[in-house]
Protein backbone atom coordinates (compact mmCIF):
# COMPACT_ATOMS: atom_id res chain seq x y z
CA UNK A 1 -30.29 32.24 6.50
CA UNK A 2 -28.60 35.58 5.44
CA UNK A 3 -25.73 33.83 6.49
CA UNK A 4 -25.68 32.32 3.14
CA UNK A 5 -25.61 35.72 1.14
CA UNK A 6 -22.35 36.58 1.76
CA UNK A 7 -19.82 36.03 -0.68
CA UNK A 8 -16.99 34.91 1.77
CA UNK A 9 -19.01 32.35 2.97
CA UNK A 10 -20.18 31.02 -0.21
CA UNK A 11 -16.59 30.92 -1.34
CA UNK A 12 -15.09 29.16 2.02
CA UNK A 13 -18.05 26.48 1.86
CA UNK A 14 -18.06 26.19 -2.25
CA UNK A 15 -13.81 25.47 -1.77
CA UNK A 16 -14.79 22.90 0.97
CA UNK A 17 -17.26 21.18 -0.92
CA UNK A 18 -14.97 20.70 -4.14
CA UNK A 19 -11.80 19.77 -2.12
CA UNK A 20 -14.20 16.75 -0.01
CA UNK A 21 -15.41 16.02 -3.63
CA UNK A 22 -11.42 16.16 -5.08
CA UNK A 23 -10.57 13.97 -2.07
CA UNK A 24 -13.39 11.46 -2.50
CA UNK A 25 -12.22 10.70 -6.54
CA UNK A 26 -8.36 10.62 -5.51
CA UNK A 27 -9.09 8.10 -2.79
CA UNK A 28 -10.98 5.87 -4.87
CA UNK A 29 -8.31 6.03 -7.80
CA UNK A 30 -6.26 4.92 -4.80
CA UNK A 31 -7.82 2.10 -3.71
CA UNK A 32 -8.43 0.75 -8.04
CA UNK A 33 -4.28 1.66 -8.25
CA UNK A 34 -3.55 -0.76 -5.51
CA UNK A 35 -5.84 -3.85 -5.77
CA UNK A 36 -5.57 -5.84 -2.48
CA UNK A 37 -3.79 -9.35 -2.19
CA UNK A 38 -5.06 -12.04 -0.42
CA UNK A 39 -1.81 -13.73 -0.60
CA UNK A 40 0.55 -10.97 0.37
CA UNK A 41 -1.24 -10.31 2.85
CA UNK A 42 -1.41 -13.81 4.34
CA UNK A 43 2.36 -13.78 3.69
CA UNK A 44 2.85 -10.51 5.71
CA UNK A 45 0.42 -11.86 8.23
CA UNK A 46 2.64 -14.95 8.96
CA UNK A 47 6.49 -12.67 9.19
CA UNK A 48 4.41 -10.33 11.97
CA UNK A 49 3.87 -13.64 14.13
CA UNK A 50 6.83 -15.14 13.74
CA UNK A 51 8.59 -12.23 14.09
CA UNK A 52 6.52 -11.70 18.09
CA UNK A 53 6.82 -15.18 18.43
CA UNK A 54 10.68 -14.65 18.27
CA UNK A 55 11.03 -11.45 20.67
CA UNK A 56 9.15 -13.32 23.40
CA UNK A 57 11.21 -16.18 22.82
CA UNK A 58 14.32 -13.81 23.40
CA UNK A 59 12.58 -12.11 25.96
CA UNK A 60 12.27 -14.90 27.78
CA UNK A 61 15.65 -16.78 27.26
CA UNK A 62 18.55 -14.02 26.86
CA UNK A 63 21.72 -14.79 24.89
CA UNK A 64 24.73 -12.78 25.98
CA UNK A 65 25.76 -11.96 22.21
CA UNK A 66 22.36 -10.02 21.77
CA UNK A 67 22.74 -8.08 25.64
CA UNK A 68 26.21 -6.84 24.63
């Protein structure tokens, strides 16, 4: 493995290795920052299906205010 020896190459692979290690604390910082919630996300669960539920419904039966 004299691929190892050279400098460069310990230098590119020892920057990689501390950003992927940088990257791995941030994101789980992240995720403690931002707890999830159960009920927003029921909440936000419930506007994305009535809001389909209301485009097919338009879809299927056109008003003329909404085609002008």
């Amino acid at each position: 493995m004299r691929l190892f020896n050279h400098k460069l190459i310990q230098t590119v692979l020892f920057g990689l290795g501390a950003t992927l290690l940088f990257n791995v604390i941030g994101y789980m910082l992240f995720i403690h920052a931002f707890p999830k919630d159960e009920e927003e996300e029921a909440r936000i669960k419930q506007f994305e299906h009535v809001r389909k539920v209301r485009s097919e419904y338009y879809r299927n039966h056109p008003h003329k205010e909404l085609n002008q």
